[in-house]
C-alpha atoms as a PDB file:
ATOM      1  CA  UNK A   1      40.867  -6.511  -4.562  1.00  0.00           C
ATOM      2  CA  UNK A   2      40.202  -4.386  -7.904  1.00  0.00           C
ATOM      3  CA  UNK A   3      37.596  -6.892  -8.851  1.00  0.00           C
ATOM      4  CA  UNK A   4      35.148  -6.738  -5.183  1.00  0.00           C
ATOM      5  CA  UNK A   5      35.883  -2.803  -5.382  1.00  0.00           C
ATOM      6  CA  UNK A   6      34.394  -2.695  -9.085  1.00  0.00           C
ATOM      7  CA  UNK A   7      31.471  -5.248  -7.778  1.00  0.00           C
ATOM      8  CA  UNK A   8      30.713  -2.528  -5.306  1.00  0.00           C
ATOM      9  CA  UNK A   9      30.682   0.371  -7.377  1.00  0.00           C
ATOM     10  CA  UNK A  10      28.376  -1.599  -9.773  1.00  0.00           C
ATOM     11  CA  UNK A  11      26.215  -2.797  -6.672  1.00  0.00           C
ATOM     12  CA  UNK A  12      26.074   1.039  -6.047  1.00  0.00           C
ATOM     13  CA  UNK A  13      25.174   1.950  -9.525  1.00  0.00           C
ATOM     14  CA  UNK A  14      22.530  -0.253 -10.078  1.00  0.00           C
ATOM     15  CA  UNK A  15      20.501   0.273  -6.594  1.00  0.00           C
ATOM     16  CA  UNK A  16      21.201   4.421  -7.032  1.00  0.00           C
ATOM     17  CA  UNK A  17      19.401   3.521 -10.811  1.00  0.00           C
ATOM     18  CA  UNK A  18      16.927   1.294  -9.450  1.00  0.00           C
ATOM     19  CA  UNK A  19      15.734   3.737  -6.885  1.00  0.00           C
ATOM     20  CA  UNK A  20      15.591   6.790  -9.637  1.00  0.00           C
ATOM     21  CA  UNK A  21      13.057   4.253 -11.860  1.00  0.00           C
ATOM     22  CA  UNK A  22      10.973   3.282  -9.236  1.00  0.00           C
ATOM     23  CA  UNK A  23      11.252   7.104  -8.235  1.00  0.00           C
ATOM     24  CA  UNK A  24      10.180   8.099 -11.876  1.00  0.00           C
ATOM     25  CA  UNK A  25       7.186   5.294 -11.666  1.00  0.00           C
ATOM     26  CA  UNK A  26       6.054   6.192  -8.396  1.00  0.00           C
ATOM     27  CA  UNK A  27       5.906   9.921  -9.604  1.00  0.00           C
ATOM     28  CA  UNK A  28       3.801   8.999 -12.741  1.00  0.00           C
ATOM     29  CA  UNK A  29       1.777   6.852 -10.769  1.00  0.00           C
ATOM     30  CA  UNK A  30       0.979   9.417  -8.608  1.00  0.00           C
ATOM     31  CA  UNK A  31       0.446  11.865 -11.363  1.00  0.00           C
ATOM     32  CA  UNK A  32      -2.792   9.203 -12.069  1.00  0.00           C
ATOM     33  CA  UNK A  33      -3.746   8.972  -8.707  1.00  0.00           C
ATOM     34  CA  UNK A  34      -3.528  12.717  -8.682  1.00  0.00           C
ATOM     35  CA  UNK A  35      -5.804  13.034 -11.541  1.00  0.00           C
ATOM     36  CA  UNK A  36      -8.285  10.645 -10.118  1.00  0.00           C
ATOM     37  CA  UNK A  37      -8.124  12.452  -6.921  1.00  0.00           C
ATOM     38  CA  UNK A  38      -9.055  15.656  -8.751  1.00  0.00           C
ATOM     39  CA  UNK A  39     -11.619  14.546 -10.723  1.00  0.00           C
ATOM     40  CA  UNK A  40     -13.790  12.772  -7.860  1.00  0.00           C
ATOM     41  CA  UNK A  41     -13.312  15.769  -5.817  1.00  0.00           C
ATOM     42  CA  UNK A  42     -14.435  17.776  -9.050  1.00  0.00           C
ATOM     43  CA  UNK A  43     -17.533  15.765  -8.643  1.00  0.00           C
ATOM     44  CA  UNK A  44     -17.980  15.355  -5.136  1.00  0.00           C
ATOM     45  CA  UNK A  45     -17.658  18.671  -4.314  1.00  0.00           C
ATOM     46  CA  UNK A  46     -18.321  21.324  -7.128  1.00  0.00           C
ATOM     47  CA  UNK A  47     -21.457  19.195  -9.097  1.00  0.00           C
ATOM     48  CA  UNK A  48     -23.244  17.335  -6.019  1.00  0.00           C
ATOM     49  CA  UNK A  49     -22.463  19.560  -3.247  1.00  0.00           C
ATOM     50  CA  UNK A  50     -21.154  17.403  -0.714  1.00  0.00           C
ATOM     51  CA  UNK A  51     -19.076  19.273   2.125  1.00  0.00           C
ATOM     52  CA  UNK A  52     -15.267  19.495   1.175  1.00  0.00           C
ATOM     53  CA  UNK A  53     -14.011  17.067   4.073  1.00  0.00           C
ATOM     54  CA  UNK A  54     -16.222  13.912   2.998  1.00  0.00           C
ATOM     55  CA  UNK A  55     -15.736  14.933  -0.825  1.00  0.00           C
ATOM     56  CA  UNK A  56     -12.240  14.968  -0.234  1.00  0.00           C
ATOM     57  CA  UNK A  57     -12.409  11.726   1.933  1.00  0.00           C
ATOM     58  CA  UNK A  58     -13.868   9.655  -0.576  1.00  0.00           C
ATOM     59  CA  UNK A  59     -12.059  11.181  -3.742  1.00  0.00           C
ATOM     60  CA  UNK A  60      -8.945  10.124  -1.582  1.00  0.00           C
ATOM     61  CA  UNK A  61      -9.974   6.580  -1.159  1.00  0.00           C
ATOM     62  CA  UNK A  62     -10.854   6.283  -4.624  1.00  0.00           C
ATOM     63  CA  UNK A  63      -7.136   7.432  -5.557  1.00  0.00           C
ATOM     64  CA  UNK A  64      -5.448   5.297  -3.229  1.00  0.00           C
ATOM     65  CA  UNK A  65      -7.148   2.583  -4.497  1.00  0.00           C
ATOM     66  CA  UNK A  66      -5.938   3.447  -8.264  1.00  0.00           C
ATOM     67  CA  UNK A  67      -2.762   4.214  -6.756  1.00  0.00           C
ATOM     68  CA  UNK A  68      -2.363   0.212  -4.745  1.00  0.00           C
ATOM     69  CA  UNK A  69      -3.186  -1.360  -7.964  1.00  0.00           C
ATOM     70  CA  UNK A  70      -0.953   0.518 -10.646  1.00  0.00           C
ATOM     71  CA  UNK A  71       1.971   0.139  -7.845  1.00  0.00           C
ATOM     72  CA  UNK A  72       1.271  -3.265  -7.399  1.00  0.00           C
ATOM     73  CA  UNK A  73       1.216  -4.149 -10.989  1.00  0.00           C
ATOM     74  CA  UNK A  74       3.773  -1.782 -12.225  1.00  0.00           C
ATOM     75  CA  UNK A  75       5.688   0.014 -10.315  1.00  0.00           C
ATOM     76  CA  UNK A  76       6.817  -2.334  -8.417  1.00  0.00           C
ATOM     77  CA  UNK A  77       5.971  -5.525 -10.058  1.00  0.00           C
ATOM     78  CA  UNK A  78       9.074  -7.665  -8.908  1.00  0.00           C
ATOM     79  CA  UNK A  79       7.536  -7.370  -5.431  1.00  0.00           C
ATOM     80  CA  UNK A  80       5.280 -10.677  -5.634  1.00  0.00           C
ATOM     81  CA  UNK A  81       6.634 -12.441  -2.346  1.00  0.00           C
ATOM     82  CA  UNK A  82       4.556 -10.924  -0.219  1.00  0.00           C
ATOM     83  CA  UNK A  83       0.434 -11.552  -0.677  1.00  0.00           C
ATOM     84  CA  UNK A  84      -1.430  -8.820  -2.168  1.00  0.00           C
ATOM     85  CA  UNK A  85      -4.370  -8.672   0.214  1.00  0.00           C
ATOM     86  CA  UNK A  86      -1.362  -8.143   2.783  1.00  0.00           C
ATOM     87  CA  UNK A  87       0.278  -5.119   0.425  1.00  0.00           C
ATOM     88  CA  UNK A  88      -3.057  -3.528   0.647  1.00  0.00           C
ATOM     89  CA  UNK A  89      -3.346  -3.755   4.287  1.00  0.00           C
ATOM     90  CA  UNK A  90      -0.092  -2.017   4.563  1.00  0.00           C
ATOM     91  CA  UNK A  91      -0.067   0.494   1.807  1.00  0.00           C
ATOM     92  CA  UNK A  92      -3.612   1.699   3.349  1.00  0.00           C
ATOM     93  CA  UNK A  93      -2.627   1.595   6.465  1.00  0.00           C
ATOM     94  CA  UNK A  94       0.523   3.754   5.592  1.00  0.00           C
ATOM     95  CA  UNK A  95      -0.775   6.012   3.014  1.00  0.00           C
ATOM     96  CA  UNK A  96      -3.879   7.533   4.777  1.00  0.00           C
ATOM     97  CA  UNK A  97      -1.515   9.483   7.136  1.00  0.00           C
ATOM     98  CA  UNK A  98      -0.709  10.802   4.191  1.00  0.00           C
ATOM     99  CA  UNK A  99      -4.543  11.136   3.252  1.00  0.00           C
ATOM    100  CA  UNK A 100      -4.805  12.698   6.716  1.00  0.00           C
ATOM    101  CA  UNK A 101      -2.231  15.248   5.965  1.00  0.00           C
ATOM    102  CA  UNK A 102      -4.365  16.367   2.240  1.00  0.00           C
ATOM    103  CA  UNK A 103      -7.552  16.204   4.213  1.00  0.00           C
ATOM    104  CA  UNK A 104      -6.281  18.468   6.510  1.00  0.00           C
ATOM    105  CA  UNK A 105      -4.452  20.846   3.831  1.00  0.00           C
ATOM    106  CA  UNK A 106      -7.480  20.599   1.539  1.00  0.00           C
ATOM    107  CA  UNK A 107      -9.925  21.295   4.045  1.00  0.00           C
ATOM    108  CA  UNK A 108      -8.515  24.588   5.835  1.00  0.00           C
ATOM    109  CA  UNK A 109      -7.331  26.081   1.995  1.00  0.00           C
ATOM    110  CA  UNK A 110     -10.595  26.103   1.296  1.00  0.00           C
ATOM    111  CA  UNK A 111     -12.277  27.020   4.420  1.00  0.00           C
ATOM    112  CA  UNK A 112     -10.239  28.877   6.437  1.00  0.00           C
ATOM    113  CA  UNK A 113      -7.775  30.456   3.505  1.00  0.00           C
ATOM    114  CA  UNK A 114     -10.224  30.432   0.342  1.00  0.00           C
ATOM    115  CA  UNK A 115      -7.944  28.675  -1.692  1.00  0.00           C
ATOM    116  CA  UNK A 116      -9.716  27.167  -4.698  1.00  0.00           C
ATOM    117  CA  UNK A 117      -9.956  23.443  -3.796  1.00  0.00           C
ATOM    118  CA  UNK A 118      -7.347  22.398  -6.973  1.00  0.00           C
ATOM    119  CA  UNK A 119      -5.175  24.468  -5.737  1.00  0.00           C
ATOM    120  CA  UNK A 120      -5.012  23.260  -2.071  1.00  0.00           C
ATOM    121  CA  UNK A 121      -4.783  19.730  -3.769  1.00  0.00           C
ATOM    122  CA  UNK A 122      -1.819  20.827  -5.623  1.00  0.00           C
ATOM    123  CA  UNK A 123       0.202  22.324  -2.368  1.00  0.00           C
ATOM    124  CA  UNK A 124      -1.077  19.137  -0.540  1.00  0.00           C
ATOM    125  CA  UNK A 125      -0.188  16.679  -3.135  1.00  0.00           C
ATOM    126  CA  UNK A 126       3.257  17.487  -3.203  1.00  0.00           C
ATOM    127  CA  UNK A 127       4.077  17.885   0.453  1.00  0.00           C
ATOM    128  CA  UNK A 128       3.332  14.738   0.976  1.00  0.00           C
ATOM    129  CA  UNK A 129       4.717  12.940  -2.242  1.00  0.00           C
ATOM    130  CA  UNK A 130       8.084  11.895  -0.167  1.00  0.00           C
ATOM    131  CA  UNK A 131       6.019  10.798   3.072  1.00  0.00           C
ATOM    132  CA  UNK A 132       4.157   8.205   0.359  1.00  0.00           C
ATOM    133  CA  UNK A 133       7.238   7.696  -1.926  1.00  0.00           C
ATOM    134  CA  UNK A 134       8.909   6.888   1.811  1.00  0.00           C
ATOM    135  CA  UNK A 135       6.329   3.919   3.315  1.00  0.00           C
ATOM    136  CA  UNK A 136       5.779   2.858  -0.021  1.00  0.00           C
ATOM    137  CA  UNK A 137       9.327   1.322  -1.129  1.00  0.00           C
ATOM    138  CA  UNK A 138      11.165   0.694   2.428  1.00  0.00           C
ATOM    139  CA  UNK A 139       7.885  -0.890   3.850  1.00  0.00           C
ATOM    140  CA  UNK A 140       4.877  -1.882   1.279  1.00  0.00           C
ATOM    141  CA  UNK A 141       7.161  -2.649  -1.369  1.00  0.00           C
ATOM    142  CA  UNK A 142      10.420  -3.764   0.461  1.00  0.00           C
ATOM    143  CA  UNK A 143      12.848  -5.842  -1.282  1.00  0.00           C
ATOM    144  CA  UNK A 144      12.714  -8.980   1.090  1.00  0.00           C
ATOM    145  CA  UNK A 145      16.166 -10.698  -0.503  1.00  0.00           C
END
Protein backbone atom coordinates (compact mmCIF):
# COMPACT_ATOMS: atom_id res chain seq x y z
CA UNK A 1 0.00 0.00 0.00
CA UNK A 2 3.11 2.33 1.01
CA UNK A 3 4.59 1.64 -2.35
CA UNK A 4 1.17 2.86 -4.86
CA UNK A 5 0.82 5.82 -2.17
CA UNK A 6 4.61 6.90 -2.85
CA UNK A 7 3.89 6.21 -6.82
CA UNK A 8 1.19 8.78 -6.41
CA UNK A 9 2.89 11.36 -4.64
CA UNK A 10 5.71 11.04 -7.26
CA UNK A 11 2.99 11.00 -10.15
CA UNK A 12 1.92 14.29 -8.37
CA UNK A 13 5.33 15.73 -8.17
CA UNK A 14 6.39 15.29 -11.46
CA UNK A 15 3.07 16.62 -13.39
CA UNK A 16 2.94 19.78 -10.60
CA UNK A 17 6.95 20.18 -12.04
CA UNK A 18 6.10 19.52 -15.48
CA UNK A 19 3.38 22.09 -15.58
CA UNK A 20 5.74 24.90 -13.74
CA UNK A 21 8.48 24.21 -16.87
CA UNK A 22 6.20 24.34 -19.51
CA UNK A 23 4.72 27.38 -17.44
CA UNK A 24 8.30 28.99 -17.31
CA UNK A 25 8.71 28.18 -21.32
CA UNK A 26 5.47 29.36 -22.27
CA UNK A 27 6.23 32.66 -20.30
CA UNK A 28 9.64 33.16 -22.11
CA UNK A 29 8.13 32.31 -25.20
CA UNK A 30 5.76 34.78 -24.86
CA UNK A 31 8.24 37.29 -23.65
CA UNK A 32 9.56 36.78 -27.66
CA UNK A 33 6.35 36.91 -29.06
CA UNK A 34 5.85 39.97 -26.95
CA UNK A 35 8.85 41.59 -28.30
CA UNK A 36 7.96 40.80 -31.83
CA UNK A 37 4.57 42.07 -31.21
CA UNK A 38 6.08 45.38 -30.08
CA UNK A 39 8.40 45.90 -32.54
CA UNK A 40 5.98 45.39 -35.70
CA UNK A 41 3.56 47.56 -34.03
CA UNK A 42 6.61 50.03 -33.48
CA UNK A 43 6.74 49.94 -37.20
CA UNK A 44 3.36 49.64 -38.28
CA UNK A 45 2.12 52.24 -36.42
CA UNK A 46 4.64 54.99 -35.20
CA UNK A 47 7.14 54.95 -38.67
CA UNK A 48 4.48 54.15 -41.58
CA UNK A 49 1.40 55.47 -40.16
CA UNK A 50 -0.96 52.82 -40.53
CA UNK A 51 -4.18 53.15 -38.22
CA UNK A 52 -3.62 51.38 -34.75
CA UNK A 53 -6.31 48.50 -35.36
CA UNK A 54 -4.66 47.05 -38.70
CA UNK A 55 -1.05 47.87 -37.22
CA UNK A 56 -1.96 46.02 -34.34
CA UNK A 57 -3.70 43.24 -36.46
CA UNK A 58 -0.83 42.39 -38.41
CA UNK A 59 1.94 42.90 -35.64
CA UNK A 60 -0.35 40.25 -33.87
CA UNK A 61 -0.25 37.76 -36.63
CA UNK A 62 3.30 38.16 -37.03
CA UNK A 63 3.73 37.22 -33.17
CA UNK A 64 1.54 34.40 -33.18
CA UNK A 65 3.27 33.06 -35.84
CA UNK A 66 6.78 33.36 -33.83
CA UNK A 67 4.90 32.25 -30.97
CA UNK A 68 3.36 28.54 -32.99
CA UNK A 69 6.81 27.82 -34.04
CA UNK A 70 9.03 28.38 -30.80
CA UNK A 71 6.04 26.36 -28.93
CA UNK A 72 6.07 23.82 -31.34
CA UNK A 73 9.73 23.29 -31.33
CA UNK A 74 10.43 24.02 -27.78
CA UNK A 75 8.15 24.42 -25.50
CA UNK A 76 6.45 21.73 -26.03
CA UNK A 77 8.54 19.56 -28.16
CA UNK A 78 7.37 16.05 -26.81
CA UNK A 79 4.04 16.92 -28.45
CA UNK A 80 4.85 15.32 -32.04
CA UNK A 81 1.69 12.94 -32.28
CA UNK A 82 -0.40 15.20 -33.55
CA UNK A 83 0.51 16.87 -37.29
CA UNK A 84 1.82 20.25 -37.24
CA UNK A 85 -0.28 21.80 -39.98
CA UNK A 86 -3.16 20.52 -37.53
CA UNK A 87 -1.35 22.35 -34.25
CA UNK A 88 -1.45 25.45 -36.27
CA UNK A 89 -4.99 25.21 -37.15
CA UNK A 90 -5.78 24.95 -33.55
CA UNK A 91 -3.36 27.21 -31.83
CA UNK A 92 -4.70 30.02 -34.42
CA UNK A 93 -7.86 29.25 -34.09
CA UNK A 94 -7.55 29.46 -30.19
CA UNK A 95 -5.15 32.20 -29.75
CA UNK A 96 -6.79 35.03 -31.84
CA UNK A 97 -9.58 35.31 -29.17
CA UNK A 98 -6.90 36.16 -27.39
CA UNK A 99 -5.66 38.52 -30.32
CA UNK A 100 -9.25 39.79 -30.22
CA UNK A 101 -9.05 40.63 -26.62
CA UNK A 102 -5.31 42.91 -27.32
CA UNK A 103 -6.94 44.35 -30.37
CA UNK A 104 -9.60 45.47 -28.46
CA UNK A 105 -7.41 46.66 -25.30
CA UNK A 106 -4.84 48.18 -27.66
CA UNK A 107 -7.17 49.92 -29.72
CA UNK A 108 -9.47 51.87 -27.08
CA UNK A 109 -5.96 52.72 -24.76
CA UNK A 110 -4.97 54.50 -27.41
CA UNK A 111 -8.02 56.00 -28.80
CA UNK A 112 -10.42 56.39 -26.40
CA UNK A 113 -7.94 56.58 -23.09
CA UNK A 114 -4.59 58.03 -24.72
CA UNK A 115 -2.58 55.44 -23.42
CA UNK A 116 0.74 55.26 -25.26
CA UNK A 117 0.32 52.19 -27.52
CA UNK A 118 3.35 50.09 -25.41
CA UNK A 119 1.67 50.63 -22.68
CA UNK A 120 -1.82 49.33 -23.69
CA UNK A 121 0.26 46.31 -25.08
CA UNK A 122 1.69 45.77 -21.74
CA UNK A 123 -1.89 45.79 -19.73
CA UNK A 124 -3.20 43.67 -22.71
CA UNK A 125 -0.42 41.26 -22.87
CA UNK A 126 -0.77 40.13 -19.53
CA UNK A 127 -4.50 39.83 -19.15
CA UNK A 128 -4.57 37.53 -21.48
CA UNK A 129 -1.30 35.45 -20.79
CA UNK A 130 -3.54 32.68 -18.78
CA UNK A 131 -6.42 32.66 -21.55
CA UNK A 132 -3.25 31.59 -24.08
CA UNK A 133 -1.21 29.66 -21.41
CA UNK A 134 -4.96 27.89 -20.95
CA UNK A 135 -5.85 26.65 -24.88
CA UNK A 136 -2.38 26.23 -25.42
CA UNK A 137 -1.42 23.11 -23.06
CA UNK A 138 -5.03 21.41 -22.34
CA UNK A 139 -5.95 21.73 -26.13
CA UNK A 140 -3.01 22.62 -28.82
CA UNK A 141 -0.51 20.90 -26.91
CA UNK A 142 -2.48 18.14 -24.99
CA UNK A 143 -0.73 15.19 -23.77
CA UNK A 144 -2.69 12.47 -25.84
CA UNK A 145 -1.22 9.28 -23.59
Amino acid sequence: MNYIVDVLDWTKKTKNKMLKIDFIRFCLVGSVGFVTNFIFLSVFYKMLAIEILIAQIMAGEIALLVIFMLHNSWTYKGHKHTPTIKKLFKFHGTQWTGQLLILLIVTLGVKTFKINYGFSLIIASVLVMFWNFAWTKLYVFKNNK
